[in-house]
C-alpha atoms as a PDB file:
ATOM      1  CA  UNK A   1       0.000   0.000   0.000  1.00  0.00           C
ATOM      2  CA  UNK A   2       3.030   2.570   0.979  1.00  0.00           C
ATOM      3  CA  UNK A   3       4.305   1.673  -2.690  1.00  0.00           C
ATOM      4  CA  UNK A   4       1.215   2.177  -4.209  1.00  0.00           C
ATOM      5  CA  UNK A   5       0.411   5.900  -2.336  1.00  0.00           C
ATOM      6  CA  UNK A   6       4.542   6.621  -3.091  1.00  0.00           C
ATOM      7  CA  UNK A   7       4.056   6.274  -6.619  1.00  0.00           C
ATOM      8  CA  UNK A   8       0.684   7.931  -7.295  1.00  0.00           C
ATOM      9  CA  UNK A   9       2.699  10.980  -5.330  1.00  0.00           C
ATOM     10  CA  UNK A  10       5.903  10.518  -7.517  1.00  0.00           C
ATOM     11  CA  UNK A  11       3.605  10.574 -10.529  1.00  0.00           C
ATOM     12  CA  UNK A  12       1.716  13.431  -9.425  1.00  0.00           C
ATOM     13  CA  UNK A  13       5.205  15.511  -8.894  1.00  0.00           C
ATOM     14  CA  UNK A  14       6.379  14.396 -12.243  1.00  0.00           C
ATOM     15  CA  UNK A  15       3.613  15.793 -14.117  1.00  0.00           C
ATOM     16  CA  UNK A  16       3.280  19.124 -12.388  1.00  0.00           C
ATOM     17  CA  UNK A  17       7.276  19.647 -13.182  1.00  0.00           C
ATOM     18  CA  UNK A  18       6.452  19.112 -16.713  1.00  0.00           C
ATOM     19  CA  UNK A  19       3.773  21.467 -16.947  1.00  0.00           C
ATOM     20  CA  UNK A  20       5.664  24.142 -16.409  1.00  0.00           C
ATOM     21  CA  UNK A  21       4.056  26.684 -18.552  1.00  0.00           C
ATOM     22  CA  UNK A  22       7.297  29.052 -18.159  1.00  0.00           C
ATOM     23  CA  UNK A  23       9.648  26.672 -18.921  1.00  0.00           C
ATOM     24  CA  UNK A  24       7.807  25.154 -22.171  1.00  0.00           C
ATOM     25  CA  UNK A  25       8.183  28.985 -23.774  1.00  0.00           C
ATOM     26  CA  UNK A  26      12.408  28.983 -22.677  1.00  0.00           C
ATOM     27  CA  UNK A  27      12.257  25.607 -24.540  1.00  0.00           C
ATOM     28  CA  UNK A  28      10.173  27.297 -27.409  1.00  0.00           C
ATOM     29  CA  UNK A  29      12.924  30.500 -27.638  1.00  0.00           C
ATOM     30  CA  UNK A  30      15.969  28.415 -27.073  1.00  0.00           C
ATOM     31  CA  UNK A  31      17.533  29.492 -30.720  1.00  0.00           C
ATOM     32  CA  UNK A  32      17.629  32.689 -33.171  1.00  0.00           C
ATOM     33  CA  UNK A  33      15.091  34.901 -34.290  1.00  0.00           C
ATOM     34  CA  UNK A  34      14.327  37.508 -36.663  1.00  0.00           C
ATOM     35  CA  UNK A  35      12.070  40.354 -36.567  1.00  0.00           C
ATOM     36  CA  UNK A  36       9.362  40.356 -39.987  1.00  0.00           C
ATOM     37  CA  UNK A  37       6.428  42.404 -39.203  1.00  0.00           C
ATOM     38  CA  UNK A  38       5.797  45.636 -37.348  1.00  0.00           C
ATOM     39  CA  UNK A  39       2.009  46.316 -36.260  1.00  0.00           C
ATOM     40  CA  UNK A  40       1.205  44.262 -39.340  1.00  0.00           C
ATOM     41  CA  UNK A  41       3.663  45.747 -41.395  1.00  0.00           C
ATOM     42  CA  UNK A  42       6.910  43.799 -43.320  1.00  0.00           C
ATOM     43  CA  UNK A  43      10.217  45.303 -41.438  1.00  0.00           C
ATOM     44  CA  UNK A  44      12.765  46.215 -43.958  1.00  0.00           C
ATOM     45  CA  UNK A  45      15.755  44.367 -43.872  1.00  0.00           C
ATOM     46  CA  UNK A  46      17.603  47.513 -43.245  1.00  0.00           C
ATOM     47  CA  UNK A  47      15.665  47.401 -39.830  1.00  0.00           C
ATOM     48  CA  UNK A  48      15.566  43.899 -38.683  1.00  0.00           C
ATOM     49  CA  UNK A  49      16.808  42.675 -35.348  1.00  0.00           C
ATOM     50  CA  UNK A  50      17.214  39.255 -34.947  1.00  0.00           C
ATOM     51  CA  UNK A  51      17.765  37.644 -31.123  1.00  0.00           C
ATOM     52  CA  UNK A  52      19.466  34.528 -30.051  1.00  0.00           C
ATOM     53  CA  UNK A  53      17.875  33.219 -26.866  1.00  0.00           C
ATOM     54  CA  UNK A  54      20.172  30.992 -24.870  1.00  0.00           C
ATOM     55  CA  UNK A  55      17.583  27.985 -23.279  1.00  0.00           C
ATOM     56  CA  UNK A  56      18.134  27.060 -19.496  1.00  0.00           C
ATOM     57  CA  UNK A  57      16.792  26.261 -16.616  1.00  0.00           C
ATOM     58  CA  UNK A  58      14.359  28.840 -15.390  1.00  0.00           C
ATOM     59  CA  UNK A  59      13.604  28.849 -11.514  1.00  0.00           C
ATOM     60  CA  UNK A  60      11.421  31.514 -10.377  1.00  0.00           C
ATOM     61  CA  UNK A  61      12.408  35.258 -10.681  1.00  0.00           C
ATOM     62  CA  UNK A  62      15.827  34.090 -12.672  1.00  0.00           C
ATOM     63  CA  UNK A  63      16.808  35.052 -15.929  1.00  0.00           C
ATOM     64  CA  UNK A  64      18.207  33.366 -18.998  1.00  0.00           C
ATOM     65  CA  UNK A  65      20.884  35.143 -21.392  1.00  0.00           C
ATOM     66  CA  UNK A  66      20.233  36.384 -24.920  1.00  0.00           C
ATOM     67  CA  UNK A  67      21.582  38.234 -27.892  1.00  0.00           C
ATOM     68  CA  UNK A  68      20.369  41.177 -30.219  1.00  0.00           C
ATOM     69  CA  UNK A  69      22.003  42.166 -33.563  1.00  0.00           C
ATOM     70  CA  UNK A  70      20.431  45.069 -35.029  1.00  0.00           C
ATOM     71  CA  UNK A  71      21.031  45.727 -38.335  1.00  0.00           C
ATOM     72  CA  UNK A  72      23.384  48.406 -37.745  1.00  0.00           C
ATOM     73  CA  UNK A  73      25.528  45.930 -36.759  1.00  0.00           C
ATOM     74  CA  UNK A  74      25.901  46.391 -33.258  1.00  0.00           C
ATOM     75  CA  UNK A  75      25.097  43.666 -30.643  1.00  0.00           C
ATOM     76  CA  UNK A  76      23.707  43.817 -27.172  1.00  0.00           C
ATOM     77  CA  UNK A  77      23.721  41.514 -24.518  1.00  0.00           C
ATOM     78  CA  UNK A  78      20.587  41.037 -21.994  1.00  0.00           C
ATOM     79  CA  UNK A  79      18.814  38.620 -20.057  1.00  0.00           C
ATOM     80  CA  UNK A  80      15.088  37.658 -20.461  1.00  0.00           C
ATOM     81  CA  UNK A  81      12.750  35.555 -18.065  1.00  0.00           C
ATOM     82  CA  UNK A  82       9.430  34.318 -18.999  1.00  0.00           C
ATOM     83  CA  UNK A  83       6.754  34.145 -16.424  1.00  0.00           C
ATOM     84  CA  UNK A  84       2.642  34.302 -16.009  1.00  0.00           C
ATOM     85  CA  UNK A  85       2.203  30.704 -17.264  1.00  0.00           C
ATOM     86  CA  UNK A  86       4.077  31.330 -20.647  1.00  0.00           C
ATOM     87  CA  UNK A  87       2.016  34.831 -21.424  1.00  0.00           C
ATOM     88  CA  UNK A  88       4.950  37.521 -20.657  1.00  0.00           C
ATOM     89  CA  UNK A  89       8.530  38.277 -21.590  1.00  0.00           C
ATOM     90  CA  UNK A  90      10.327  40.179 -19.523  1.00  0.00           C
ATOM     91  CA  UNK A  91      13.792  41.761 -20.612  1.00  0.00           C
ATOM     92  CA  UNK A  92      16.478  42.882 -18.476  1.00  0.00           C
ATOM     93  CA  UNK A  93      19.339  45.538 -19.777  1.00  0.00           C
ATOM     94  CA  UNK A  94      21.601  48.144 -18.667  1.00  0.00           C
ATOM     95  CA  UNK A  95      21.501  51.772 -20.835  1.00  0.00           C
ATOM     96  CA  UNK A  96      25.192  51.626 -21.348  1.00  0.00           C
ATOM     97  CA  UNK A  97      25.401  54.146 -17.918  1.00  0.00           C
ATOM     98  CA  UNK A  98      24.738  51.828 -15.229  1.00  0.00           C
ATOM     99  CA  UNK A  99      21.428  51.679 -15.002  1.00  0.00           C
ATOM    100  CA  UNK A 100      19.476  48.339 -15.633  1.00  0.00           C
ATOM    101  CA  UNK A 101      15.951  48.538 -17.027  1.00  0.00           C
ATOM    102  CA  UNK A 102      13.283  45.796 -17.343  1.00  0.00           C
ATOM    103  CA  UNK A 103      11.110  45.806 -20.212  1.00  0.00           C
ATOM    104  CA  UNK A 104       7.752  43.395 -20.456  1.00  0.00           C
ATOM    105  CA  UNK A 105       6.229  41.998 -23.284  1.00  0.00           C
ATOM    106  CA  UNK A 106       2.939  40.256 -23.834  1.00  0.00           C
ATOM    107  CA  UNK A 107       3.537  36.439 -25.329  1.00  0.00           C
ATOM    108  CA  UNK A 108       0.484  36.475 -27.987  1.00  0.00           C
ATOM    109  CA  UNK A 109       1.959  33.950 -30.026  1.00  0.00           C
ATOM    110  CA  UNK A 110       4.729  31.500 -29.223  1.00  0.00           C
ATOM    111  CA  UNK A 111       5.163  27.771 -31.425  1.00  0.00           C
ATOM    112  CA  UNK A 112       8.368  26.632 -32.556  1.00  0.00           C
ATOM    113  CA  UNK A 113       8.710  28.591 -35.249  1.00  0.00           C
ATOM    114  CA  UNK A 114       6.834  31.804 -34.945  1.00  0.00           C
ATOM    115  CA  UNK A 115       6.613  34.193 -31.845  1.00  0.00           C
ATOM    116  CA  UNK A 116       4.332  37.432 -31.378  1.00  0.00           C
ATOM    117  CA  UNK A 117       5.549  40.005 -29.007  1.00  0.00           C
ATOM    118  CA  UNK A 118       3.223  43.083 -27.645  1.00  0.00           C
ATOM    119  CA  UNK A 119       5.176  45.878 -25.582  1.00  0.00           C
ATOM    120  CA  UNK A 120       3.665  48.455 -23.926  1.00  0.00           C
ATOM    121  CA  UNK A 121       5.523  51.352 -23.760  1.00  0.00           C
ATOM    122  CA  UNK A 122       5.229  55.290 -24.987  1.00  0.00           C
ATOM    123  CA  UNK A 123       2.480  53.426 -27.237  1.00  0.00           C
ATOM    124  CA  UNK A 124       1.756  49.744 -27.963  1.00  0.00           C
ATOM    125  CA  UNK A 125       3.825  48.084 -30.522  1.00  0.00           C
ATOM    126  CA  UNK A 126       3.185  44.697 -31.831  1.00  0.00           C
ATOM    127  CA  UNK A 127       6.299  42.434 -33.393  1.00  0.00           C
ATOM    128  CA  UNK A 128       6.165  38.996 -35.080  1.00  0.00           C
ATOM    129  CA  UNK A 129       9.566  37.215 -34.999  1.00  0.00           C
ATOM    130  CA  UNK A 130      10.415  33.822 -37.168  1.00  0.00           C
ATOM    131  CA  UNK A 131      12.732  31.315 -35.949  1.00  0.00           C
ATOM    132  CA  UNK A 132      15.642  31.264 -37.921  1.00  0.00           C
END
């Protein structure tokens, strides 16, 4: 009887780790993407960004590394976490003077190969990204 109640529990602890709605989208990101469509509009290629999310382990209020190239040609480095059950991006960077901002997206769209970010800032921009 102890076997069969330490199982169901094992089982039961198993599945809720899995279903971690946070960690499915890291999973989803692990890789490059590139930026396609402003508020429904194509992005130039002159404008694209594209991002290289690194995948790991997300615990609760940590935050995984990432990449942007801009087109430009400069890079920056920042750190992202994804939280509310999959549904919002947060990034994490410094201005270049010390001072660390966070900026929060809205997840609308997120498979393996296409991801839909909203941010809310000075206005509300919409991006659609491709995995590369």
């Amino acid at each position: 009887m102890k076997k069969i109640v330490f199982m169901t529990l094992a089982l039961v602890g198993l599945v809720m780790i899995s279903c971690n709605k946070d960690q499915s989208a890291v999973k989803k990101l692990d890789g490059t993407w590139k930026s396609v469509e402003q508020d429904g509009s194509a992005i130039a290629d002159s404008n694209q960004v594209t991002y290289t999310f690194m995948n790991c382990k997300l615990k609760t209020d940590e935050y995984c590394d990432a990449t942007g190239k801009y087109s430009d040609g400069t890079t920056e480095n920042f750190e992202y976490k994804v939280s509310g059950d999959g549904t919002i991006m947060s990034w994490k960077t410094d201005d270049g003077q010390g001072n660390t901002f966070e900026l929060p997206a809205t997840i609308d769209e997120l498979t393996k190969t296409n991801m839909t970010l909203t941010f809310s800032f000075i206005g509300t921009t919409t991006i659609k990204y491709e995995k590369q």
